[in-house]
C-alpha atoms as a PDB file:
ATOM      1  CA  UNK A   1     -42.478  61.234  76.078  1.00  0.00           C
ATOM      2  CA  UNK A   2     -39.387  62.867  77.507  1.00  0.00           C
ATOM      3  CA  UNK A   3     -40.472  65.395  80.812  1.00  0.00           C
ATOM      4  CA  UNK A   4     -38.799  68.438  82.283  1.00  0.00           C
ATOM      5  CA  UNK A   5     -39.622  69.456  85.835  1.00  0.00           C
ATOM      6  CA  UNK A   6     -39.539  73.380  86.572  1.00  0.00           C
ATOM      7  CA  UNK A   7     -39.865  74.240  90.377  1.00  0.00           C
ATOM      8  CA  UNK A   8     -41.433  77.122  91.589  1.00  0.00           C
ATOM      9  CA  UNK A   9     -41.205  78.763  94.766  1.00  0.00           C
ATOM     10  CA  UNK A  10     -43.934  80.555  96.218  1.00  0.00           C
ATOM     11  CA  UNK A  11     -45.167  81.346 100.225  1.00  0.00           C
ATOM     12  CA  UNK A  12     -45.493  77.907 102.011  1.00  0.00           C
ATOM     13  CA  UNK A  13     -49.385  79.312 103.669  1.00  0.00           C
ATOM     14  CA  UNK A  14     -50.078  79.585  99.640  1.00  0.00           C
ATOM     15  CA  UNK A  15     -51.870  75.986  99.473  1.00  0.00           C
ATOM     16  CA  UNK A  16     -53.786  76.794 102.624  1.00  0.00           C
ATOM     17  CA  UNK A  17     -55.534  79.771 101.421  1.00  0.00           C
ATOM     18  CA  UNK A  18     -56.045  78.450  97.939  1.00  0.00           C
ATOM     19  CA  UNK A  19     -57.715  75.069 100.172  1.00  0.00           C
ATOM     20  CA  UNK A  20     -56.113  73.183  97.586  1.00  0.00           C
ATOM     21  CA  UNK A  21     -53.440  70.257  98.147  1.00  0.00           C
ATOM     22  CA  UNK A  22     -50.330  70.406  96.018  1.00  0.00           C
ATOM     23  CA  UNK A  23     -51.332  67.930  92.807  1.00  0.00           C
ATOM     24  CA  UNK A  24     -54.411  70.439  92.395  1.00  0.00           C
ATOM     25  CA  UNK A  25     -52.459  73.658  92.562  1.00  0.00           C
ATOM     26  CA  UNK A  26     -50.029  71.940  90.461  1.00  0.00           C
ATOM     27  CA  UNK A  27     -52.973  70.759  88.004  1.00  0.00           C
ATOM     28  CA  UNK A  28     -54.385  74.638  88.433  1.00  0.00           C
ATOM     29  CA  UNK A  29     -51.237  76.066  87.176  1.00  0.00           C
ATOM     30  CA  UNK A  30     -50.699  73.545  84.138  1.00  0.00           C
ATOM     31  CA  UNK A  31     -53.740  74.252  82.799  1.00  0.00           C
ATOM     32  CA  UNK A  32     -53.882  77.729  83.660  1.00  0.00           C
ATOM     33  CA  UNK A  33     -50.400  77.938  82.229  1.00  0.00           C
ATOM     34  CA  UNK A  34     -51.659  75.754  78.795  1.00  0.00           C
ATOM     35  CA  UNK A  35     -54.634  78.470  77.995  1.00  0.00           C
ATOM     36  CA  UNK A  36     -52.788  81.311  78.444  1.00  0.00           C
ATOM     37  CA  UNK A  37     -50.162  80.393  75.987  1.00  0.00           C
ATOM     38  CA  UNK A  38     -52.571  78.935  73.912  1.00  0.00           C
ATOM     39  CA  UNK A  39     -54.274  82.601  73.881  1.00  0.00           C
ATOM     40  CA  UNK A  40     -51.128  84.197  73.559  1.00  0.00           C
ATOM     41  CA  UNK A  41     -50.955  81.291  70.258  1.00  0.00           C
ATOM     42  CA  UNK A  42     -47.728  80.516  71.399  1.00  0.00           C
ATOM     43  CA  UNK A  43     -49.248  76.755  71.851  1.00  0.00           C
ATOM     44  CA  UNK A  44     -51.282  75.042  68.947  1.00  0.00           C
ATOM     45  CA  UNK A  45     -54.574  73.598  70.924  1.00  0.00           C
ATOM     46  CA  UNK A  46     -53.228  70.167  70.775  1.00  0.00           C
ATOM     47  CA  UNK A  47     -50.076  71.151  72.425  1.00  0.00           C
ATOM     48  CA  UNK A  48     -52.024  73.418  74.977  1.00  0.00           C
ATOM     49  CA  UNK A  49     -53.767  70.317  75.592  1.00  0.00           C
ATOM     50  CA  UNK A  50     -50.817  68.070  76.196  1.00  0.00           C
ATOM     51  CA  UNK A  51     -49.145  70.532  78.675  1.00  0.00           C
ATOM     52  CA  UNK A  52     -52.554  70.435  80.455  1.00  0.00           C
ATOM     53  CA  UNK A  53     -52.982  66.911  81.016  1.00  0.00           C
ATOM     54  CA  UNK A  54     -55.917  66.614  79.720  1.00  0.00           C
ATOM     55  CA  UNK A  55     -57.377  65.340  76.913  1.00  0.00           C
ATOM     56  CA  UNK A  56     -57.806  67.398  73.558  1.00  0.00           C
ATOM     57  CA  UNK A  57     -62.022  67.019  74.323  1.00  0.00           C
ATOM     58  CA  UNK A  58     -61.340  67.920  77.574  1.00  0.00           C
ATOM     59  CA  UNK A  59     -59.207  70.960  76.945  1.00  0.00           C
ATOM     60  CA  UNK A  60     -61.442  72.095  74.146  1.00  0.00           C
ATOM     61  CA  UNK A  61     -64.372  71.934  77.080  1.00  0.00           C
ATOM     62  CA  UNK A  62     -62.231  73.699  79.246  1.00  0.00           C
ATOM     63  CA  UNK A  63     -61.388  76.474  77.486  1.00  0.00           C
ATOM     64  CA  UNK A  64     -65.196  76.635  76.486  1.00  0.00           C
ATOM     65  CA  UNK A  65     -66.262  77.023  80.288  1.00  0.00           C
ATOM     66  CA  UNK A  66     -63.675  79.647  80.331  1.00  0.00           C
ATOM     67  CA  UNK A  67     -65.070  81.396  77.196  1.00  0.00           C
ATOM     68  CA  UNK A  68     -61.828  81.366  75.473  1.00  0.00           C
ATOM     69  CA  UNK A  69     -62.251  80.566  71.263  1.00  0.00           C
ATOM     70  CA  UNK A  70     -61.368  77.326  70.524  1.00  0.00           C
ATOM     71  CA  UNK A  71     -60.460  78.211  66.685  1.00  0.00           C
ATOM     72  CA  UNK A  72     -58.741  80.915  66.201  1.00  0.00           C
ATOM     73  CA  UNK A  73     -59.856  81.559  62.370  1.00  0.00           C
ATOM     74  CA  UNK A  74     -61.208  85.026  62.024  1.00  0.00           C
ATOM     75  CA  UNK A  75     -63.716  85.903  59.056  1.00  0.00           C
ATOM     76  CA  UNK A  76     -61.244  86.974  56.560  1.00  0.00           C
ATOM     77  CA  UNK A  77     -59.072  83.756  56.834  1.00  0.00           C
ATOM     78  CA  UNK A  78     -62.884  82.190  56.344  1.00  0.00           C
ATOM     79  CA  UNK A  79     -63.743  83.398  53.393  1.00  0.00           C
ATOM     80  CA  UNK A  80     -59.884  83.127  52.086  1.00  0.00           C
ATOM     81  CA  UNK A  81     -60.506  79.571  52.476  1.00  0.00           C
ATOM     82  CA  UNK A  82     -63.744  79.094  50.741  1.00  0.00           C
ATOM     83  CA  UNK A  83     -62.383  81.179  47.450  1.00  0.00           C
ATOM     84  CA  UNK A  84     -59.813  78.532  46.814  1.00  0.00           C
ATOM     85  CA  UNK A  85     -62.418  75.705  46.466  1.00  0.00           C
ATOM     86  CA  UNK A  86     -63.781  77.211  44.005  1.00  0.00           C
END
């Protein structure tokens, strides 16, 4: 898999008020980063996932814990569904 590095700058006292080192404020902002565009459905789950670094299972349990809907089917598209099998 091909990787692109983005740097951001931010206020070098940042990491010690978060109490965080840098590879979990960099973990932090990937998956912070992955569930926001996957609410925004900019990001299919499984791509949301992958930008994460986690696992789909994990993800999906993430975004749980975080009370975010992990399908993103509403009733109508439900029911749309079900007519065509019949």
């Amino acid at each position: 898999m091909n990787t692109q590095s983005i740097t951001i700058e931010f206020p070098s006292d940042i990491l010690l008020a978060l109490n965080e080192t840098e590879g979990e404020l960099k973990q932090n902002i990937r998956t912070s980063l992955a569930m926001r565009l996957y609410i925004l459905q900019k990001l299919t789950i499984g791509k949301a996932a992958q930008l994460s670094g986690l696992s789909r299972f994990e993800f999906e349990t993430l975004l749980s814990e975080n009370q975010i809907p992990i399908s993103n089917l509403t009733i109508d598209d439900v029911i749309n569904d079900s007519k065509k099998f019949r």
